[in-house]
PDB file of N, CA and C in Angstrom:
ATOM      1  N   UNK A   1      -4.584 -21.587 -13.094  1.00  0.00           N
ATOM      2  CA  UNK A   1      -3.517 -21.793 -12.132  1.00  0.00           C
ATOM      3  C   UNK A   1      -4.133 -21.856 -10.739  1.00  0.00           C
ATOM      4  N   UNK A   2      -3.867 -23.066 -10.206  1.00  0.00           N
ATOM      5  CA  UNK A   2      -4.465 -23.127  -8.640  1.00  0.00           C
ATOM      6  C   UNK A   2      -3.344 -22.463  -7.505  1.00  0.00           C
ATOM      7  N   UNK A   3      -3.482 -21.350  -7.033  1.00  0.00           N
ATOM      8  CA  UNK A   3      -2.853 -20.527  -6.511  1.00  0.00           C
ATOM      9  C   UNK A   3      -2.719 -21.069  -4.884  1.00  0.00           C
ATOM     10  N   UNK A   4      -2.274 -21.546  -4.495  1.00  0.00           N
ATOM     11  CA  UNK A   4      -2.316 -22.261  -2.869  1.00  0.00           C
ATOM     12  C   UNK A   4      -2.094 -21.164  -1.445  1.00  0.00           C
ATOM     13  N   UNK A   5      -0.694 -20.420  -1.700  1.00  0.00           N
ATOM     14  CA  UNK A   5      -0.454 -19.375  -1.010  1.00  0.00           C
ATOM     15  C   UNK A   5       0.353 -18.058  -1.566  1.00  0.00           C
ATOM     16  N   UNK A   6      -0.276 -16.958  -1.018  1.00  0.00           N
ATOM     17  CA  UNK A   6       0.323 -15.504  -1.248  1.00  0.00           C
ATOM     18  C   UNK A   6       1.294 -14.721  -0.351  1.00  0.00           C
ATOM     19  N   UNK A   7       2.131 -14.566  -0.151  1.00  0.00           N
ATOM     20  CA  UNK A   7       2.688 -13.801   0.945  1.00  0.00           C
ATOM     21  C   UNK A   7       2.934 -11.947   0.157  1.00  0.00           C
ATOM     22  N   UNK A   8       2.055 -11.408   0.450  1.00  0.00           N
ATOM     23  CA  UNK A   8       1.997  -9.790   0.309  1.00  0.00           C
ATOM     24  C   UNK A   8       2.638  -8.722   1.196  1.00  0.00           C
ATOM     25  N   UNK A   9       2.992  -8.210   0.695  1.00  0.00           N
ATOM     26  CA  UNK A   9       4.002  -6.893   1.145  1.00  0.00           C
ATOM     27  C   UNK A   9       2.830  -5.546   1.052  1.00  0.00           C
ATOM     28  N   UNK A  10       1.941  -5.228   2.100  1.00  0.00           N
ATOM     29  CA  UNK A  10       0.864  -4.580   2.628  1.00  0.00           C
ATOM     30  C   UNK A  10       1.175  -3.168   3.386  1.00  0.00           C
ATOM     31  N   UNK A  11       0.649  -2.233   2.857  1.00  0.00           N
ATOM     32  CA  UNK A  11       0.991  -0.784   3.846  1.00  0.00           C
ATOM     33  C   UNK A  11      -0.368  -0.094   4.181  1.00  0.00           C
ATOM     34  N   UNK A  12      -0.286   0.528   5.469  1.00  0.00           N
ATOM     35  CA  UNK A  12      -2.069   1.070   5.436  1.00  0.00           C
ATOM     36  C   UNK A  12      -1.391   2.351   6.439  1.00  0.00           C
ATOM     37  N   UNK A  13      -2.675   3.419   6.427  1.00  0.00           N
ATOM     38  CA  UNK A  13      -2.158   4.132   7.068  1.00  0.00           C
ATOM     39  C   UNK A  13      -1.532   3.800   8.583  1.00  0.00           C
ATOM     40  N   UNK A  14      -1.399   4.518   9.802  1.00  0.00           N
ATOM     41  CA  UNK A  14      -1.385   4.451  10.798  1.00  0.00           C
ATOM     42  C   UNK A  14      -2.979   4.181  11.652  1.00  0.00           C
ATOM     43  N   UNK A  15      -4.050   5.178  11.241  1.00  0.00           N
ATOM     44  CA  UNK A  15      -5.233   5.425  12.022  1.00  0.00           C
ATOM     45  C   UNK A  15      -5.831   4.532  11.188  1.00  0.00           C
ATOM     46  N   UNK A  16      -5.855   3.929  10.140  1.00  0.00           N
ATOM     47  CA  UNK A  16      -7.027   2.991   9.672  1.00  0.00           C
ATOM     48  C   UNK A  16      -6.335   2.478   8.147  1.00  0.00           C
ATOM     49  N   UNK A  17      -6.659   1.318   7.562  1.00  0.00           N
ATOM     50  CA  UNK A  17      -7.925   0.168   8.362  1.00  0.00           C
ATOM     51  C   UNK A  17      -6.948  -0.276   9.615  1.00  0.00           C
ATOM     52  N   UNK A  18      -7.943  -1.069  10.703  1.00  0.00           N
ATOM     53  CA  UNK A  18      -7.138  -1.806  11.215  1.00  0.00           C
ATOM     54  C   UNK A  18      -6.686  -3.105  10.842  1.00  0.00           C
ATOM     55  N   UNK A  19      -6.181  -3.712  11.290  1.00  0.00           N
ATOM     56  CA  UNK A  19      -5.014  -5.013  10.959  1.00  0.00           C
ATOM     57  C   UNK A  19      -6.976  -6.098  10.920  1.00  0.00           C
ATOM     58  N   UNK A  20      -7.449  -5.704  11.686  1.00  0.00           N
ATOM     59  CA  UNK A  20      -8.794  -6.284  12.267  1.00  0.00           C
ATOM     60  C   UNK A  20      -9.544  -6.562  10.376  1.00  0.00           C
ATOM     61  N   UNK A  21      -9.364  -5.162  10.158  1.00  0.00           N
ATOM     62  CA  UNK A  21     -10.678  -4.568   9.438  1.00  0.00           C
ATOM     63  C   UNK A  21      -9.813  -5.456   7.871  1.00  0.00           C
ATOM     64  N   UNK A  22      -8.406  -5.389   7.550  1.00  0.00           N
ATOM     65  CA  UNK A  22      -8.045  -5.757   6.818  1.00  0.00           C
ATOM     66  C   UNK A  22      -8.027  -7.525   6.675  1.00  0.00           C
ATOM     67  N   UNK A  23      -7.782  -7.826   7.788  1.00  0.00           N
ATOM     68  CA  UNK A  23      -7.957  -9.822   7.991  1.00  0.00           C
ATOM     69  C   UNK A  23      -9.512  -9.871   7.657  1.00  0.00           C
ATOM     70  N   UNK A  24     -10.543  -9.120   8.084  1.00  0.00           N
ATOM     71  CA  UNK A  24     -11.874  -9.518   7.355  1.00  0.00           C
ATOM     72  C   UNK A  24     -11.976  -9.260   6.154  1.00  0.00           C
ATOM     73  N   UNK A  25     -11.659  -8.372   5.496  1.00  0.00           N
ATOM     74  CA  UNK A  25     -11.938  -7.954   3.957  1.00  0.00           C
ATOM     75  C   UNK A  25     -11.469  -9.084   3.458  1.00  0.00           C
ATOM     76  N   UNK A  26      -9.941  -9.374   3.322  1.00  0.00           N
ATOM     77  CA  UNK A  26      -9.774 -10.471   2.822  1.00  0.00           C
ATOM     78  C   UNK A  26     -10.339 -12.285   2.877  1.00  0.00           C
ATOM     79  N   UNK A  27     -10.913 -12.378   4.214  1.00  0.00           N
ATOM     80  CA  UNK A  27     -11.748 -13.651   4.461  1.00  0.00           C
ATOM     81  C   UNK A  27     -12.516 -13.613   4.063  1.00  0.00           C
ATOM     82  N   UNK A  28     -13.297 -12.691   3.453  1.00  0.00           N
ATOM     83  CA  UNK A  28     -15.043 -12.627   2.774  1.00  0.00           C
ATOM     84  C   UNK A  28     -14.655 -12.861   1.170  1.00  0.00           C
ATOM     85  N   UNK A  29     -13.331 -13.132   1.204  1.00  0.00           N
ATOM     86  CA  UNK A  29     -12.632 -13.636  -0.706  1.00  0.00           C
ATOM     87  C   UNK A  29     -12.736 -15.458  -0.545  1.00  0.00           C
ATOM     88  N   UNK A  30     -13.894 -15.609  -1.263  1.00  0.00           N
ATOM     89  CA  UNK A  30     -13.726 -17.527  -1.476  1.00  0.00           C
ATOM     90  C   UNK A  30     -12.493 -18.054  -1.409  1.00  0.00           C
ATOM     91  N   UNK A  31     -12.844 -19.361  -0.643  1.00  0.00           N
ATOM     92  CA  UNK A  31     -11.490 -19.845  -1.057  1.00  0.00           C
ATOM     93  C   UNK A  31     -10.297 -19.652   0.044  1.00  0.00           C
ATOM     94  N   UNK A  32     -10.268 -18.701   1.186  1.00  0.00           N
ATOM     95  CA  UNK A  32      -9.447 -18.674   1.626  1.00  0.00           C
ATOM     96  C   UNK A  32      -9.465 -19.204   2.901  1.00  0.00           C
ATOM     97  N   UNK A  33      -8.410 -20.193   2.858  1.00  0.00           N
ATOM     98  CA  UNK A  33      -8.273 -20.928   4.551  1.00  0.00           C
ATOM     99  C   UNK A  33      -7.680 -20.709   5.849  1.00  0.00           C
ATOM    100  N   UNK A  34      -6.514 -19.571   5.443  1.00  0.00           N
ATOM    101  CA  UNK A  34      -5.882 -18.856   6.648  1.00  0.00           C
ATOM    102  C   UNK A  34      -5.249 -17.762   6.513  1.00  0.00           C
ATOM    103  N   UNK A  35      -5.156 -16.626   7.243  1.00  0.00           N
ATOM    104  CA  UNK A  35      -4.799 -15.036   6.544  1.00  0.00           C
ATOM    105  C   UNK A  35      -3.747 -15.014   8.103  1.00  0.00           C
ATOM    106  N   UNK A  36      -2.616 -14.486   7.724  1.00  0.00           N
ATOM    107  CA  UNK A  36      -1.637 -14.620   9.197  1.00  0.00           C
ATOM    108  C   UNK A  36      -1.211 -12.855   8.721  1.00  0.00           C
ATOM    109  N   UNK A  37      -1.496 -12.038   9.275  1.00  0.00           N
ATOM    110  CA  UNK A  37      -1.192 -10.588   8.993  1.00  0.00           C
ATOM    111  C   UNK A  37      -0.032 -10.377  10.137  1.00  0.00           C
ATOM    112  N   UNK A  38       1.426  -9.988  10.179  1.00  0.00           N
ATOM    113  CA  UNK A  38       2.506  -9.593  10.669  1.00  0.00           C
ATOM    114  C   UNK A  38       2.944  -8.403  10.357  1.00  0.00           C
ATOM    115  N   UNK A  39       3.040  -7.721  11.249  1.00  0.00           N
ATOM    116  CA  UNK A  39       3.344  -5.912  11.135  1.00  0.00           C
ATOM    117  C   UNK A  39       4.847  -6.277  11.011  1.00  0.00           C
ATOM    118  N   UNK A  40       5.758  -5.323  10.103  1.00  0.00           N
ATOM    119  CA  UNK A  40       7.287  -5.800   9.813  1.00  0.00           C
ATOM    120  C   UNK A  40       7.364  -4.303   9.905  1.00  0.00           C
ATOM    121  N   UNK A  41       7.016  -3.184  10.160  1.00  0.00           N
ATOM    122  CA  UNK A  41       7.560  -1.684  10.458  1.00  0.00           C
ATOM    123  C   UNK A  41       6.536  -0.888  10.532  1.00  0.00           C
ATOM    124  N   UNK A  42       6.695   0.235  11.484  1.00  0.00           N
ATOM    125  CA  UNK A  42       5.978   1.231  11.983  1.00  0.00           C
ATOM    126  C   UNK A  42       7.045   2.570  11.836  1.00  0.00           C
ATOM    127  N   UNK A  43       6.668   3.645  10.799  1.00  0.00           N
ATOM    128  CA  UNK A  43       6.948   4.705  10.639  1.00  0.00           C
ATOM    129  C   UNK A  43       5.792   5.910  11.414  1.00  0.00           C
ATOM    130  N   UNK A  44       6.035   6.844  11.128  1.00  0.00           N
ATOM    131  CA  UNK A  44       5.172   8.299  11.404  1.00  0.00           C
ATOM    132  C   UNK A  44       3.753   8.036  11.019  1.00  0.00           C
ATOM    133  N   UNK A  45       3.575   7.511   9.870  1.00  0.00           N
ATOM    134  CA  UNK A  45       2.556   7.319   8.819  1.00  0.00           C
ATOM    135  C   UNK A  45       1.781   6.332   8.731  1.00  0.00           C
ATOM    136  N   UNK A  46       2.670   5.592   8.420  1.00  0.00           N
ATOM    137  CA  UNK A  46       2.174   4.017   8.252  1.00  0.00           C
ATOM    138  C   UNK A  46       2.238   2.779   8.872  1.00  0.00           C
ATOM    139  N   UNK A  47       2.026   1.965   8.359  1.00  0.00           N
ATOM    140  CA  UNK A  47       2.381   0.596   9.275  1.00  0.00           C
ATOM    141  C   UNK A  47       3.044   0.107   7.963  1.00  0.00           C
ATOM    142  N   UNK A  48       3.916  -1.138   7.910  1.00  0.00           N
ATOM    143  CA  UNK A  48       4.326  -2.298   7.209  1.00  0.00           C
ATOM    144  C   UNK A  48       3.787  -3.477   7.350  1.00  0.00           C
ATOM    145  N   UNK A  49       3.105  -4.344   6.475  1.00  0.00           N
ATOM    146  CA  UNK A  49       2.937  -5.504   6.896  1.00  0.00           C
ATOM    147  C   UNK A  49       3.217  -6.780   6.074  1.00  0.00           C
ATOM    148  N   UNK A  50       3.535  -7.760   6.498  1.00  0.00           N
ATOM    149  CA  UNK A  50       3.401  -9.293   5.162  1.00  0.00           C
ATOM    150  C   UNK A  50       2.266 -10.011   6.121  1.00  0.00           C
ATOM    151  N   UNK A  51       1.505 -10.591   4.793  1.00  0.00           N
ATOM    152  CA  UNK A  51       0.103 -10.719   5.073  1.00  0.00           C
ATOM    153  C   UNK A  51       0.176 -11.958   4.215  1.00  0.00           C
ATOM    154  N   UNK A  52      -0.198 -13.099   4.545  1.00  0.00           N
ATOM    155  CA  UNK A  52       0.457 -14.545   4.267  1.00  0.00           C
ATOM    156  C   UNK A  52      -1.025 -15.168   3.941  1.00  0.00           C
ATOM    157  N   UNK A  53      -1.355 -15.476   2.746  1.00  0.00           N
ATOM    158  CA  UNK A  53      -3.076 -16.217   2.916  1.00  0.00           C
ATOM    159  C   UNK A  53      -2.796 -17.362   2.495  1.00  0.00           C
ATOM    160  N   UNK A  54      -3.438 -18.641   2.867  1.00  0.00           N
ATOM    161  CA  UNK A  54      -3.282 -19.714   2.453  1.00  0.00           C
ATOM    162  C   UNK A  54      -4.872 -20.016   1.740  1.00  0.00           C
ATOM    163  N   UNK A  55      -5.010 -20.888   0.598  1.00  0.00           N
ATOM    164  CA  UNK A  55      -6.421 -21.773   0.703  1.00  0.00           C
ATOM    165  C   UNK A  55      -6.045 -22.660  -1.002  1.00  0.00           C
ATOM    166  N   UNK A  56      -7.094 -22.627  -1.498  1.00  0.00           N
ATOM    167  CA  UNK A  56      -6.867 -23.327  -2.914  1.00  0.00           C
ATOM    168  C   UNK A  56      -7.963 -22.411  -3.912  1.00  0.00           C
ATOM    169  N   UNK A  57      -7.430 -22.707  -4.843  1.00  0.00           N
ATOM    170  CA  UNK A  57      -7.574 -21.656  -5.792  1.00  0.00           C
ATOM    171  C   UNK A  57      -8.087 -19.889  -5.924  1.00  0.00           C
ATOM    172  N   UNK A  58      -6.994 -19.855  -4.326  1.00  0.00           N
ATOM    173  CA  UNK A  58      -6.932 -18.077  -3.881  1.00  0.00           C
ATOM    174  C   UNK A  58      -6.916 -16.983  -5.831  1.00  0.00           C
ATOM    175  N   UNK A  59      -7.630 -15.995  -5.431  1.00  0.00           N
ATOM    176  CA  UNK A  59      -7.988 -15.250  -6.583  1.00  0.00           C
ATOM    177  C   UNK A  59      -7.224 -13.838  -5.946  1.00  0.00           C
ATOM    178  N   UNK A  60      -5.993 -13.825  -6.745  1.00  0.00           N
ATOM    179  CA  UNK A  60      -5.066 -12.433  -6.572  1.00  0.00           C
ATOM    180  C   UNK A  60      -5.425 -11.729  -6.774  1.00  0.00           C
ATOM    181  N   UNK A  61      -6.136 -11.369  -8.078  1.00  0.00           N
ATOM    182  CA  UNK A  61      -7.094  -9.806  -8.068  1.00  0.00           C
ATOM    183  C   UNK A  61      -8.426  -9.749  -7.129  1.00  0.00           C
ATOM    184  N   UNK A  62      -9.207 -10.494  -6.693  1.00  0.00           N
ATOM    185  CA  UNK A  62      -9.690 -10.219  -5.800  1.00  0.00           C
ATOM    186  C   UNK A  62      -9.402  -9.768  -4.609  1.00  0.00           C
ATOM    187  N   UNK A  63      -7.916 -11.033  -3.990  1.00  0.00           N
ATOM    188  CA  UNK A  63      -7.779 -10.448  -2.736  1.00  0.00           C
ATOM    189  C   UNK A  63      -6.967  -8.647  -2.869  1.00  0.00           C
ATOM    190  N   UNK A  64      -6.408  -8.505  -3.856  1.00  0.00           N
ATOM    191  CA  UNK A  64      -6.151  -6.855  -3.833  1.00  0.00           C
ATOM    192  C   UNK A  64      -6.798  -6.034  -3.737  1.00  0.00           C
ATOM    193  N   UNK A  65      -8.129  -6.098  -4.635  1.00  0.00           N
ATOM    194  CA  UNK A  65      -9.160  -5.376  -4.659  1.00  0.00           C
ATOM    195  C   UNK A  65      -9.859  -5.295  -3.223  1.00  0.00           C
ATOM    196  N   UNK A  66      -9.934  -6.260  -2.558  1.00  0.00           N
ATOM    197  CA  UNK A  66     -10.682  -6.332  -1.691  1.00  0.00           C
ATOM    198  C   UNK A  66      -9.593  -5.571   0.053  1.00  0.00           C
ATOM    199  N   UNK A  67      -8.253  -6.185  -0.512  1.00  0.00           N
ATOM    200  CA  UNK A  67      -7.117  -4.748   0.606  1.00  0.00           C
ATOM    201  C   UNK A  67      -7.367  -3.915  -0.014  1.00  0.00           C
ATOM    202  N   UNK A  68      -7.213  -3.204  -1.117  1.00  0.00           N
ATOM    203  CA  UNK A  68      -7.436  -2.198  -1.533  1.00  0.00           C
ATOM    204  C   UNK A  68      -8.534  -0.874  -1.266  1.00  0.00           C
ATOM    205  N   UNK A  69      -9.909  -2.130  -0.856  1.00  0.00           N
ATOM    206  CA  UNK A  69     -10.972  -1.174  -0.752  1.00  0.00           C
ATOM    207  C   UNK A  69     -11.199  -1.427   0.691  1.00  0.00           C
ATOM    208  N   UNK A  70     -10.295  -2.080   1.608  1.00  0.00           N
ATOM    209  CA  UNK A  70     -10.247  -1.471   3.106  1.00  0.00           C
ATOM    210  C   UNK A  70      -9.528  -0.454   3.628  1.00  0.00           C
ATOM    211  N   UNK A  71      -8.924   0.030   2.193  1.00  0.00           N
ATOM    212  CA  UNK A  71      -7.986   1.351   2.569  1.00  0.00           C
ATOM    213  C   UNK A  71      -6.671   1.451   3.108  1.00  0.00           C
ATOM    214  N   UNK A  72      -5.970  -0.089   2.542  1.00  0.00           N
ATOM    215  CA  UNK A  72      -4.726  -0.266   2.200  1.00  0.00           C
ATOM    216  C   UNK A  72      -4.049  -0.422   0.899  1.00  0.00           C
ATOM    217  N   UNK A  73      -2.644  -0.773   1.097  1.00  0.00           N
ATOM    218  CA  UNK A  73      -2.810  -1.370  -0.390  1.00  0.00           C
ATOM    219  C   UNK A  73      -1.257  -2.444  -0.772  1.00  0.00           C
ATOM    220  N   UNK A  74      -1.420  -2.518  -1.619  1.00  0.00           N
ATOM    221  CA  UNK A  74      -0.217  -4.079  -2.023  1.00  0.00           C
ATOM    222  C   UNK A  74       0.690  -3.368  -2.714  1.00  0.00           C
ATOM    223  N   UNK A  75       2.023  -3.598  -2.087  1.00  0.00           N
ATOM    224  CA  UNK A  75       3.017  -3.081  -2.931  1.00  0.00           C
ATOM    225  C   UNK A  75       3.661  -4.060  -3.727  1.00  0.00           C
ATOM    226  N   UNK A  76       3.642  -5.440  -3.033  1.00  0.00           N
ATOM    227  CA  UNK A  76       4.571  -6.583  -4.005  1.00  0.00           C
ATOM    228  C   UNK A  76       3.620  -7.774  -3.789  1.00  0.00           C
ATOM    229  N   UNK A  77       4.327  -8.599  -4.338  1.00  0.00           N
ATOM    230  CA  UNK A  77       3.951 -10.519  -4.388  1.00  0.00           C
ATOM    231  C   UNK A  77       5.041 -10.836  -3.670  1.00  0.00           C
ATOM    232  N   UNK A  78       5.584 -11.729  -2.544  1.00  0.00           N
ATOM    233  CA  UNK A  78       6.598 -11.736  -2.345  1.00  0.00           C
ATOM    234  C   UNK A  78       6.830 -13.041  -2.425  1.00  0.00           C
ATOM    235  N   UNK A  79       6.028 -14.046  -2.288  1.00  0.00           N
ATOM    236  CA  UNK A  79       5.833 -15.061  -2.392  1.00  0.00           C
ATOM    237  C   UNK A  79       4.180 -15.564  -3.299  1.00  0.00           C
ATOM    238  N   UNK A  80       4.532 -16.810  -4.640  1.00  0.00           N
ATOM    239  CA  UNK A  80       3.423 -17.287  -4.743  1.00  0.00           C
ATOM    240  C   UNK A  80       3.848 -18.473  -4.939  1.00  0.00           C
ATOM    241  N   UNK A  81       2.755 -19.750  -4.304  1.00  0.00           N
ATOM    242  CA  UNK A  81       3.057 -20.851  -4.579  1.00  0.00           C
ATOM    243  C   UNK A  81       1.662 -21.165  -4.529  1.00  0.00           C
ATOM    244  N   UNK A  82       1.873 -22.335  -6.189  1.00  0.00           N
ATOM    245  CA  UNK A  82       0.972 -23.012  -7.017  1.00  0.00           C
ATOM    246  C   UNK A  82       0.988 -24.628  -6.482  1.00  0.00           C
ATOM    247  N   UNK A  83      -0.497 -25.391  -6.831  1.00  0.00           N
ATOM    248  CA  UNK A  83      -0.195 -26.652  -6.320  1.00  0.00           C
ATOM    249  C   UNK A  83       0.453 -26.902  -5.163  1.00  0.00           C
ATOM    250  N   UNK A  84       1.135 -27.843  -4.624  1.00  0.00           N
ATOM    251  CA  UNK A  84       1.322 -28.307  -3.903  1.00  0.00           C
ATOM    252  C   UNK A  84       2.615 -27.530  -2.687  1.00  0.00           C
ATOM    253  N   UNK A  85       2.119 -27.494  -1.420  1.00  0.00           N
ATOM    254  CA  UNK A  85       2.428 -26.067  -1.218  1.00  0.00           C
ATOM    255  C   UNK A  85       4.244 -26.843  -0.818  1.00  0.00           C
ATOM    256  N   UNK A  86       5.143 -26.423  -1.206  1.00  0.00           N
ATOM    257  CA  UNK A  86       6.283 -26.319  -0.591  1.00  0.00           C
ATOM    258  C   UNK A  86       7.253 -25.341   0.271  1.00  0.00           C
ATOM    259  N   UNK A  87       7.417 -26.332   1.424  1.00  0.00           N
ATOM    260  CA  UNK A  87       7.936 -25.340   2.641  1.00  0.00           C
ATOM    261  C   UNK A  87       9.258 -25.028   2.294  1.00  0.00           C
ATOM    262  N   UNK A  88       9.747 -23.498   2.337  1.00  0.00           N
ATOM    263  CA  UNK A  88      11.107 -22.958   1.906  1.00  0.00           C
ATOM    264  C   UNK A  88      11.900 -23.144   2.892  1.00  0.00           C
ATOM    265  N   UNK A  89      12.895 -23.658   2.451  1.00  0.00           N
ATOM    266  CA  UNK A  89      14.439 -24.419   2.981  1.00  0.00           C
ATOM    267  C   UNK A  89      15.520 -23.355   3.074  1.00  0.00           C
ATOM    268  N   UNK A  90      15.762 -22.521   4.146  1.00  0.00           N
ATOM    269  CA  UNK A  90      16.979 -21.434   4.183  1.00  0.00           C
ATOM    270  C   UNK A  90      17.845 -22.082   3.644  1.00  0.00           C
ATOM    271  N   UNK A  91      18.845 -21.641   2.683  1.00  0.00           N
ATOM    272  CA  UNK A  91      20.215 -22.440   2.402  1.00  0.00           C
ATOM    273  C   UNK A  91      20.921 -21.720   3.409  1.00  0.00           C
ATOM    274  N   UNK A  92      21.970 -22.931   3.579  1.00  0.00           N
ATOM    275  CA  UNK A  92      23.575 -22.133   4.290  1.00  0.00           C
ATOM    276  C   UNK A  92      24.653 -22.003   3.654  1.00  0.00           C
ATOM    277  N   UNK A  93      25.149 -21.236   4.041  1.00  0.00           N
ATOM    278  CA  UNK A  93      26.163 -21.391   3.233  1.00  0.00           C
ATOM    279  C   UNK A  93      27.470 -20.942   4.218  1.00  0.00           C
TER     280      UNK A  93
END
């Protein structure tokens, strides 16, 4: 499966990694062409983040392993799109 883009649902502590330390771990994973990291909440503790990677044939267990061992970690998939990347269309209603 050629995996195109990931959008991850990411938590790390407050004092470390930084947002810095986590966008490199994941760029040193083949394959990847753009990492857009967005903080979505700040508690006592932690941070929130969705962490958006784009490239072609992105490797999901790698890039976890590799947040993982900057001393964050993945709570969901929130988005995956295969092949050909399609841009999501809000419906109205």
């Amino acid at each position: 499966m050629n995996i195109r883009r990931l959008v991850l649902d990411v938590d790390k502590a407050i004092a470390r990694p930084s947002i810095v330390e986590i966008a490199r771990a994941i760029d040193a994973v083949p394959n990847i062409e753009a990492v857009n990291i967005t903080v979505t909440e700040i508690d006592m503790e932690t941070v929130g983040m969705e962490i958006t990677i784009e490239g072609n044939g992105l490797d999901y267990e790698k890039i976890a392993e590799e947040i993982a061992t900057s001393g964050a970690v993945v709570h969901s998939i929130d988005e995956l799109v295969t092949g050909h990347v399609i841009e999501r269309v809000p419906r109205s209603r």
